[in-house]
PDB file of N, CA and C in Angstrom:
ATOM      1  N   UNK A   1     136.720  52.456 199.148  1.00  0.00           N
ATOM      2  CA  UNK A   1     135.784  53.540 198.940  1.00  0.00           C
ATOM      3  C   UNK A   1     134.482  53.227 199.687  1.00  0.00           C
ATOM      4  N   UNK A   2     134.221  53.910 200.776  1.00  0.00           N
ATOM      5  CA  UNK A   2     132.655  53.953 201.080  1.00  0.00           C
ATOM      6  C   UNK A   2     131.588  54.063 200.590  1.00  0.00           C
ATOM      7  N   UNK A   3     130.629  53.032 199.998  1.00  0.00           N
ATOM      8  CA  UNK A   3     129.387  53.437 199.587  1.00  0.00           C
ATOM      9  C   UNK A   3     128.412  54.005 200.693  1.00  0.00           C
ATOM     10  N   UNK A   4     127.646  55.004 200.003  1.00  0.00           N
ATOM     11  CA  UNK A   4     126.935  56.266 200.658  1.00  0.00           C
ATOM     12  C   UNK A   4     125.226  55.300 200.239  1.00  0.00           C
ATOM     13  N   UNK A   5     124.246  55.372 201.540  1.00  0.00           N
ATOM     14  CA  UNK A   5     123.323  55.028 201.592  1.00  0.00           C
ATOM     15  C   UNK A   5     122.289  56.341 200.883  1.00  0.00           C
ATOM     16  N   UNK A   6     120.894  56.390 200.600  1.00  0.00           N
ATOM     17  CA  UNK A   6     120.513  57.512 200.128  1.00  0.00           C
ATOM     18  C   UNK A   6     118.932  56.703 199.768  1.00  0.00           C
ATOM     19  N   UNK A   7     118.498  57.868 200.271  1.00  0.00           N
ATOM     20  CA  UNK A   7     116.775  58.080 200.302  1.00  0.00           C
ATOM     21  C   UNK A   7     115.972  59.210 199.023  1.00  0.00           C
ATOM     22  N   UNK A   8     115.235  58.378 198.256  1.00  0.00           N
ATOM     23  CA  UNK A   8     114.557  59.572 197.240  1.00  0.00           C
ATOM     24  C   UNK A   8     113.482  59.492 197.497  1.00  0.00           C
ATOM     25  N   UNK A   9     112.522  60.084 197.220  1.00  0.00           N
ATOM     26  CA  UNK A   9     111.009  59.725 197.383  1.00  0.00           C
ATOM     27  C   UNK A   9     110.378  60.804 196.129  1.00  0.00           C
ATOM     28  N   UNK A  10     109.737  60.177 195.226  1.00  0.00           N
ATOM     29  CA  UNK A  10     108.933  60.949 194.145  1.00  0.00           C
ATOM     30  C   UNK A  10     107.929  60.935 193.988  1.00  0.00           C
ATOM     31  N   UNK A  11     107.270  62.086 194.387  1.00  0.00           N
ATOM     32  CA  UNK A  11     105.944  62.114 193.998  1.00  0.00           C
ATOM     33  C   UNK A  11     105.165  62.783 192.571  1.00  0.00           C
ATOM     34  N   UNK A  12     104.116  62.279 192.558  1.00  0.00           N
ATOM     35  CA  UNK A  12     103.872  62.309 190.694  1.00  0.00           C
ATOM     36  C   UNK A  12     101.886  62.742 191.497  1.00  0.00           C
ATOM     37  N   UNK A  13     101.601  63.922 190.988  1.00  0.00           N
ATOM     38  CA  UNK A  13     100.237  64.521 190.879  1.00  0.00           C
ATOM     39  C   UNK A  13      99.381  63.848 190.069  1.00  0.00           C
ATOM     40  N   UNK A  14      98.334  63.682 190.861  1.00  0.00           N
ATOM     41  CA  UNK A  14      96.933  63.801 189.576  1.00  0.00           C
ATOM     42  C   UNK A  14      96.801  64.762 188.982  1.00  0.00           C
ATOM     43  N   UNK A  15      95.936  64.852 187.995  1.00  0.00           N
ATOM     44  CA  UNK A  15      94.644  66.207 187.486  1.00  0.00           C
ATOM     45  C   UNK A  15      93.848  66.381 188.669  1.00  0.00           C
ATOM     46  N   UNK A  16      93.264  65.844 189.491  1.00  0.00           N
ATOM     47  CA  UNK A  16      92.565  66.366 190.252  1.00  0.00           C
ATOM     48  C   UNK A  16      92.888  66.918 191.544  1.00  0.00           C
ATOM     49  N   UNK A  17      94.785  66.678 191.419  1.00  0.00           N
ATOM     50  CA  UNK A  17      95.105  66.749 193.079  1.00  0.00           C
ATOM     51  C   UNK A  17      94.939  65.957 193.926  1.00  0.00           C
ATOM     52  N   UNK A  18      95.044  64.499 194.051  1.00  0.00           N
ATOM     53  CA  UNK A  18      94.953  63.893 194.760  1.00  0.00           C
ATOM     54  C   UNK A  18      96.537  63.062 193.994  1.00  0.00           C
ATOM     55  N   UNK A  19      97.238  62.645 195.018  1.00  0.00           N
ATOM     56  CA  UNK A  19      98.341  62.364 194.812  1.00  0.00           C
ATOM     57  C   UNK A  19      98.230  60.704 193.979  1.00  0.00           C
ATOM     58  N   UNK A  20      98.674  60.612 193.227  1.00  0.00           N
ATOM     59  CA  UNK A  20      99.241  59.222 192.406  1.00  0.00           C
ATOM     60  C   UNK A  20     100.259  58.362 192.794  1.00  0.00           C
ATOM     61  N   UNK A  21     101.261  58.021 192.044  1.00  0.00           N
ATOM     62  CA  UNK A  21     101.993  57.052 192.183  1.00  0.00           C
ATOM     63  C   UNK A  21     102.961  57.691 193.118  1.00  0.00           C
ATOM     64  N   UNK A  22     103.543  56.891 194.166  1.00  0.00           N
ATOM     65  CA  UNK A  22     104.814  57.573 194.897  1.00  0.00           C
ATOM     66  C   UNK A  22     105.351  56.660 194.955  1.00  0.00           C
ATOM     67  N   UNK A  23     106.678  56.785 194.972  1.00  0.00           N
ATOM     68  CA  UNK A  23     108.020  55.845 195.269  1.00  0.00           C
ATOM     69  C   UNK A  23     109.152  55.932 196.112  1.00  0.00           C
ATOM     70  N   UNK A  24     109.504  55.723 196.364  1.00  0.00           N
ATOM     71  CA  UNK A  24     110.469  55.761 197.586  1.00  0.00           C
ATOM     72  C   UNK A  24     111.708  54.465 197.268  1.00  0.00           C
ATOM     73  N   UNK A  25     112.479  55.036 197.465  1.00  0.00           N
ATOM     74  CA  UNK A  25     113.851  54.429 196.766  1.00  0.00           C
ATOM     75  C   UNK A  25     115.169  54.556 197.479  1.00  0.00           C
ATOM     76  N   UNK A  26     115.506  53.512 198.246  1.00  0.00           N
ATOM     77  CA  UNK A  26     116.678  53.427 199.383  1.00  0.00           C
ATOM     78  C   UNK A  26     117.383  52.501 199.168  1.00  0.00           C
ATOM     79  N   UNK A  27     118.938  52.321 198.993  1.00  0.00           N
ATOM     80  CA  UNK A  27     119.578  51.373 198.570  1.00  0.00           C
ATOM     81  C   UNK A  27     119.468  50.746 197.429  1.00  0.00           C
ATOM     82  N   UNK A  28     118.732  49.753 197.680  1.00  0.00           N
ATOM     83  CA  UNK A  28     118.816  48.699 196.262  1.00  0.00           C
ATOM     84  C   UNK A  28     116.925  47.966 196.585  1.00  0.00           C
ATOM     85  N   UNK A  29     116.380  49.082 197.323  1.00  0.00           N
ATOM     86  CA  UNK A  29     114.942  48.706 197.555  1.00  0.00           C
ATOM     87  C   UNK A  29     114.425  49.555 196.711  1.00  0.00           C
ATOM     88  N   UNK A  30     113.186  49.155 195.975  1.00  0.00           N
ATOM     89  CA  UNK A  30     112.226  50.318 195.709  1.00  0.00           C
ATOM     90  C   UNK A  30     110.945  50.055 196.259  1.00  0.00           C
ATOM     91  N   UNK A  31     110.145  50.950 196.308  1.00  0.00           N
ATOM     92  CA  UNK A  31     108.673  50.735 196.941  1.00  0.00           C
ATOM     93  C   UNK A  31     107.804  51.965 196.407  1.00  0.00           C
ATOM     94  N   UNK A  32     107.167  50.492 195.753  1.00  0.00           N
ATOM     95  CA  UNK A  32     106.061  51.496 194.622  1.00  0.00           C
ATOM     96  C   UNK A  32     104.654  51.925 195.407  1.00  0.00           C
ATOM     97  N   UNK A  33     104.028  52.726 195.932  1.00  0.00           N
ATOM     98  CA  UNK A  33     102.539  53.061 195.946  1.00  0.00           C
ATOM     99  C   UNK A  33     101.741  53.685 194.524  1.00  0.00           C
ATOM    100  N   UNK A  34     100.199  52.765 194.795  1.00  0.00           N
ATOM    101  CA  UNK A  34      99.788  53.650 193.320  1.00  0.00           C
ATOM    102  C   UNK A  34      99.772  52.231 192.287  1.00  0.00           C
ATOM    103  N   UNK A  35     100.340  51.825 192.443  1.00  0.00           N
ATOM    104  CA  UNK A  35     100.334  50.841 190.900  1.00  0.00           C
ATOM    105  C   UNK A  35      99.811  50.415 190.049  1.00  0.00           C
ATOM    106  N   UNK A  36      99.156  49.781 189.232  1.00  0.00           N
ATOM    107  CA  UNK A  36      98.349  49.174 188.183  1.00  0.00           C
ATOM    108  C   UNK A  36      98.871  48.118 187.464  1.00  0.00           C
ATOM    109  N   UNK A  37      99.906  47.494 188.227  1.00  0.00           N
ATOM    110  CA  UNK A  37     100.327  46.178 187.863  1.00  0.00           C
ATOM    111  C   UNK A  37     101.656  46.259 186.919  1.00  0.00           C
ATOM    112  N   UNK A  38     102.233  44.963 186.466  1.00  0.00           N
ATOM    113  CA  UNK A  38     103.776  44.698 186.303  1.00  0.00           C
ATOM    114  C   UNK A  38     102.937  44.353 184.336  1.00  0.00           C
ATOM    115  N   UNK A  39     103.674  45.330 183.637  1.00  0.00           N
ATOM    116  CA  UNK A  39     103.903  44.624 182.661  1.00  0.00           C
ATOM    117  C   UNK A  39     104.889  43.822 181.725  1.00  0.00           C
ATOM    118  N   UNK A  40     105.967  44.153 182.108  1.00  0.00           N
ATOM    119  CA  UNK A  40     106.931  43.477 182.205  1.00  0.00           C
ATOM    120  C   UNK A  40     107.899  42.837 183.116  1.00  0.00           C
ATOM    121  N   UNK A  41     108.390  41.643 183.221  1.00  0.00           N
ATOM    122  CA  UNK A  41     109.269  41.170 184.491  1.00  0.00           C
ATOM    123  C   UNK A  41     110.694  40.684 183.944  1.00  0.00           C
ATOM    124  N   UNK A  42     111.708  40.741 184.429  1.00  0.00           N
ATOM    125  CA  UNK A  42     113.127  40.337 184.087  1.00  0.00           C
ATOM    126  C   UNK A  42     113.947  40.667 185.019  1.00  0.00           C
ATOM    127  N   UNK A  43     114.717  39.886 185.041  1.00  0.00           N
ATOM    128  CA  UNK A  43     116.360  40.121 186.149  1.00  0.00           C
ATOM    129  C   UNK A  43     116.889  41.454 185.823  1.00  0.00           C
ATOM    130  N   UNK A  44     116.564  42.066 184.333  1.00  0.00           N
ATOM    131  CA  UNK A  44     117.679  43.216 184.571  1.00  0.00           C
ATOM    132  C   UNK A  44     116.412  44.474 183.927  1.00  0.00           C
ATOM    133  N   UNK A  45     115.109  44.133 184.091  1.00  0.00           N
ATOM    134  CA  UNK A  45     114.122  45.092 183.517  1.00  0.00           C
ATOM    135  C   UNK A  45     112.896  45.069 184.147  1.00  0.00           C
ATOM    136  N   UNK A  46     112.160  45.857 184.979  1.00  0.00           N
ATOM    137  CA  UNK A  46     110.481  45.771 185.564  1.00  0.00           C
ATOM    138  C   UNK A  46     109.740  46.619 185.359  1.00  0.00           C
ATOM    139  N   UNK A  47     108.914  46.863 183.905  1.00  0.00           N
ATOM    140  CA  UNK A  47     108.169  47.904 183.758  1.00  0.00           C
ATOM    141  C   UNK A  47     106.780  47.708 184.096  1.00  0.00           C
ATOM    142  N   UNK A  48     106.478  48.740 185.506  1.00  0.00           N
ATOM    143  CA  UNK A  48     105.156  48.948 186.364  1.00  0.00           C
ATOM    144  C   UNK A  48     104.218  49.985 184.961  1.00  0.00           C
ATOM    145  N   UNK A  49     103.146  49.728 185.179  1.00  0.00           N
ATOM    146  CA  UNK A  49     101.888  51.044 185.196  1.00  0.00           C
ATOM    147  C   UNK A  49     101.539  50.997 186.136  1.00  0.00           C
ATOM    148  N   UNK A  50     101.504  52.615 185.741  1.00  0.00           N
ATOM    149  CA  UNK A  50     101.512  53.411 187.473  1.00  0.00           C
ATOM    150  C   UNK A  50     100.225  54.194 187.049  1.00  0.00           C
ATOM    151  N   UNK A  51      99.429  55.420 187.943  1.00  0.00           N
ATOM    152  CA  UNK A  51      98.331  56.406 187.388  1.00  0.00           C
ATOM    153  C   UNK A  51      98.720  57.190 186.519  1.00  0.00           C
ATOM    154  N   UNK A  52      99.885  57.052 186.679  1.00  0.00           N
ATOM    155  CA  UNK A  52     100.669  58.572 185.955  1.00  0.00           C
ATOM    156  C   UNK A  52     101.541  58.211 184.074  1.00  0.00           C
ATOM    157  N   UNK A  53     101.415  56.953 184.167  1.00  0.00           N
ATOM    158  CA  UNK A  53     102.022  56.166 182.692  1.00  0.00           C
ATOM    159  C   UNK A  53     103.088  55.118 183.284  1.00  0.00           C
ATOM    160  N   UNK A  54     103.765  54.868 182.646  1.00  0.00           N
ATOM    161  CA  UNK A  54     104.426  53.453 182.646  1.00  0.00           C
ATOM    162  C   UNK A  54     105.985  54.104 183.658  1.00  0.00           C
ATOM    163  N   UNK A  55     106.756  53.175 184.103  1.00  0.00           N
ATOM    164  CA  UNK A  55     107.988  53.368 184.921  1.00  0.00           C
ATOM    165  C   UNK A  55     108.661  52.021 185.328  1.00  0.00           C
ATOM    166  N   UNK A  56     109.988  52.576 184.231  1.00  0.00           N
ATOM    167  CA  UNK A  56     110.401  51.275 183.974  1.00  0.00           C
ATOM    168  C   UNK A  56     112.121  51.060 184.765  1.00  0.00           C
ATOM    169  N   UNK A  57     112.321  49.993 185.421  1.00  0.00           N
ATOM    170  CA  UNK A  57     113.604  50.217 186.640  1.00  0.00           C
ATOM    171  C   UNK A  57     114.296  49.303 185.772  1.00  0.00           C
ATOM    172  N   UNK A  58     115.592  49.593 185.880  1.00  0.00           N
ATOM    173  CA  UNK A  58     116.305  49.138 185.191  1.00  0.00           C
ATOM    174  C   UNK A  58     117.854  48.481 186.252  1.00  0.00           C
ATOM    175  N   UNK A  59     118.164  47.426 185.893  1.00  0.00           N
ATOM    176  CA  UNK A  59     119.570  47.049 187.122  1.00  0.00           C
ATOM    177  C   UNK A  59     120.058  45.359 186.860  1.00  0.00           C
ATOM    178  N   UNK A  60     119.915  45.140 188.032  1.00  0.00           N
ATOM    179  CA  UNK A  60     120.667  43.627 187.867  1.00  0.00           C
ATOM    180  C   UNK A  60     120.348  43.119 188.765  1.00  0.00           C
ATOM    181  N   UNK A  61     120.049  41.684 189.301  1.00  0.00           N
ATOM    182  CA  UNK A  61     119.077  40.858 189.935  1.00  0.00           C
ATOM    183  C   UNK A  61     118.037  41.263 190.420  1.00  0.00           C
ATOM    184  N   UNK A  62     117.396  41.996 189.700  1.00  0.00           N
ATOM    185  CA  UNK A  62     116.208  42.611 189.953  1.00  0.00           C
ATOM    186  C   UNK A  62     114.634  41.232 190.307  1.00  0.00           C
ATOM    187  N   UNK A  63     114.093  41.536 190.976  1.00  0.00           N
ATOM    188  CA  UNK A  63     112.706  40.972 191.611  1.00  0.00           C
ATOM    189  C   UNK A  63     112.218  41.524 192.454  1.00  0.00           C
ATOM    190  N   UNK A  64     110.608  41.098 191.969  1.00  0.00           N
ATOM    191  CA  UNK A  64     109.777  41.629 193.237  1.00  0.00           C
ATOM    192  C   UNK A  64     109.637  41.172 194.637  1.00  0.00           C
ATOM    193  N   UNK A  65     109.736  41.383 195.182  1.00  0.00           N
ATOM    194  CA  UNK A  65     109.805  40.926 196.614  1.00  0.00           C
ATOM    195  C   UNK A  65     108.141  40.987 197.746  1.00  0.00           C
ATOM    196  N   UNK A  66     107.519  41.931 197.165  1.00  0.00           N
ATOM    197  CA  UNK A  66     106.097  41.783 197.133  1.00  0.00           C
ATOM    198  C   UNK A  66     105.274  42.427 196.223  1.00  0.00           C
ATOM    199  N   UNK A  67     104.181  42.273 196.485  1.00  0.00           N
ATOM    200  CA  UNK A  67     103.024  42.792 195.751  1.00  0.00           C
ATOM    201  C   UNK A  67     101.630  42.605 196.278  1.00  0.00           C
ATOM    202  N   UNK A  68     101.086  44.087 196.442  1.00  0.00           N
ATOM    203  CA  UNK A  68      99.540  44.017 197.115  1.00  0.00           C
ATOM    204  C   UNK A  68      98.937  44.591 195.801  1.00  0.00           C
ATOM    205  N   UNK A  69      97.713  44.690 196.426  1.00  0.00           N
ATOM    206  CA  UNK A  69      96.764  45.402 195.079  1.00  0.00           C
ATOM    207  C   UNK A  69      96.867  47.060 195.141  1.00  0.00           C
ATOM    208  N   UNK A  70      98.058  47.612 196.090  1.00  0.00           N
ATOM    209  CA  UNK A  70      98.386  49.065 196.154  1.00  0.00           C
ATOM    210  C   UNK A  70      99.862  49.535 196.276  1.00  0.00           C
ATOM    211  N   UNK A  71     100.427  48.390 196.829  1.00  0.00           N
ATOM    212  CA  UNK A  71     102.212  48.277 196.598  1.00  0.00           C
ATOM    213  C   UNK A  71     102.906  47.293 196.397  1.00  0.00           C
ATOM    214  N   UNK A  72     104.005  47.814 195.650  1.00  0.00           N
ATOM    215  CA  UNK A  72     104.892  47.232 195.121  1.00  0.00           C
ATOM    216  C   UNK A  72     106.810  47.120 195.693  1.00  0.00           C
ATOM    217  N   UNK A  73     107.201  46.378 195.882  1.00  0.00           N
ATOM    218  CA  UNK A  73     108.828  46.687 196.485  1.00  0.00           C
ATOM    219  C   UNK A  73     109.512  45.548 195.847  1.00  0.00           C
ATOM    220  N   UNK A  74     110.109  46.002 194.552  1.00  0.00           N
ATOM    221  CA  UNK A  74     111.315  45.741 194.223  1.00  0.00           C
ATOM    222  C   UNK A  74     113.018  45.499 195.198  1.00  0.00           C
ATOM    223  N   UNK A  75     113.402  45.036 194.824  1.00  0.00           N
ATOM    224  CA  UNK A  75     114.922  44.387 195.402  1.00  0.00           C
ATOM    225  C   UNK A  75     115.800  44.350 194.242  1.00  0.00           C
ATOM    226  N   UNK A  76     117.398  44.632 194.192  1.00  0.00           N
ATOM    227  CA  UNK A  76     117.943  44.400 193.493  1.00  0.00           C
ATOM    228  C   UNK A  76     119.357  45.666 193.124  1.00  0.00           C
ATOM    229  N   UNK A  77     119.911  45.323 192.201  1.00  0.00           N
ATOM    230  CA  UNK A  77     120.871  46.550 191.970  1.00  0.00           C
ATOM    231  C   UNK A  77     120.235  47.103 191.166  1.00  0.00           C
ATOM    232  N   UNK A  78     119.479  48.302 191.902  1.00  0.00           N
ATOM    233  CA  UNK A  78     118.788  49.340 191.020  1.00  0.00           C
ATOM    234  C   UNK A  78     119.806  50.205 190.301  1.00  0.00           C
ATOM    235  N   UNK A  79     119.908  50.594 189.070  1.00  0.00           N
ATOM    236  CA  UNK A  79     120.697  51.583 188.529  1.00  0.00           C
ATOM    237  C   UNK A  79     120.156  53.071 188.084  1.00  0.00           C
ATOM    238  N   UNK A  80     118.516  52.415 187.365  1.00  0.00           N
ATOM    239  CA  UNK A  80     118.132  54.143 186.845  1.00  0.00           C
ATOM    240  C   UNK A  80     116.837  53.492 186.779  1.00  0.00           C
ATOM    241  N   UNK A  81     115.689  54.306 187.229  1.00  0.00           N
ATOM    242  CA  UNK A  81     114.201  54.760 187.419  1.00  0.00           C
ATOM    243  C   UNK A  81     114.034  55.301 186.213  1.00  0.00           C
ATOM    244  N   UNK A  82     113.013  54.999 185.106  1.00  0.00           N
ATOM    245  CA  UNK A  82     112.846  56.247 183.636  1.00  0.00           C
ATOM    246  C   UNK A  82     111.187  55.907 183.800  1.00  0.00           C
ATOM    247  N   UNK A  83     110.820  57.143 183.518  1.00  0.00           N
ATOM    248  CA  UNK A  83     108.852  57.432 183.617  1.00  0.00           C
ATOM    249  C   UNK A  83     108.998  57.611 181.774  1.00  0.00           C
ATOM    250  N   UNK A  84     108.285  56.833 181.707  1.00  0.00           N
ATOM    251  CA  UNK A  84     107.638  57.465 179.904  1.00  0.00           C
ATOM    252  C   UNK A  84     106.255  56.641 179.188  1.00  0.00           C
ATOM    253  N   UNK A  85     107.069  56.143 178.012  1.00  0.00           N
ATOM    254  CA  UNK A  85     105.435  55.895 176.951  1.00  0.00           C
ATOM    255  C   UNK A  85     105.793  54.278 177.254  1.00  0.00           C
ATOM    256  N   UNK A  86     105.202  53.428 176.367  1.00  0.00           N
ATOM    257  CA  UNK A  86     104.844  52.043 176.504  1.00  0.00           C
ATOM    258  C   UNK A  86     106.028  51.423 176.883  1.00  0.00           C
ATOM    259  N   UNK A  87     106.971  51.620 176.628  1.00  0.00           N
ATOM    260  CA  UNK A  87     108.331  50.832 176.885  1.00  0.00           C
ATOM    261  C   UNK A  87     109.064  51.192 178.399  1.00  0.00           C
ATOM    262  N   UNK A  88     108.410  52.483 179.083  1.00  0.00           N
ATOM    263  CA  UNK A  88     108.788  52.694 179.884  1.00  0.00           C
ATOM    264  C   UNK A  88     110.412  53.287 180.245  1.00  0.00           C
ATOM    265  N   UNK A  89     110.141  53.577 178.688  1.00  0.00           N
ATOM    266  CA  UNK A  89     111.572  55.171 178.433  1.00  0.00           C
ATOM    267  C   UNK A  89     110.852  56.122 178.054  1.00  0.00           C
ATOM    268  N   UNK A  90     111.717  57.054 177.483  1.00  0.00           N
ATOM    269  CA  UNK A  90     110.989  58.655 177.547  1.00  0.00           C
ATOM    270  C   UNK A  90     111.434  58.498 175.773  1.00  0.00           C
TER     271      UNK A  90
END
């Protein structure tokens, strides 16, 4: 069976209109703009605050691979992206 490569990119608004957190998500990369740092870290869990509330990636050998004071790029078998409240579910 061929695995199929695939590009998302999400963007998340301010209140004021000026754009917030964006992500971009290809393969088994993610790349966070926007961030406000890692509050949680684990092989199979990385919940960011972002401008917009918490976003939490969920997979398997998950790590960061960098980190500036404006982006972020995850590595790993990403499975599911969830935006929500402190835990970084909905």
């Amino acid at each position: 069976m061929k695995k199929h490569r695939f590009k998302t990119e999400l963007i998340s608004p301010l209140s004021d209109g000026a754009f917030g957190t964006r992500l971009s998500l290809t393969g088994n990369t993610l790349l966070m703009e926007n961030h406000r740092g890692i509050t949680e870290l684990g092989s199979e869990r990385i919940v960011i605050s972002g401008s917009d509330g918490n976003l939490c990636v969920w997979g398997e050998g998950l790590r960061v691979e960098a980190m500036t004071e404006h982006q972020l790029l995850i590595r790993g078998k990403i499975q599911s992206v969830d935006f929500g409240g402190e835990n970084g579910s909905k």
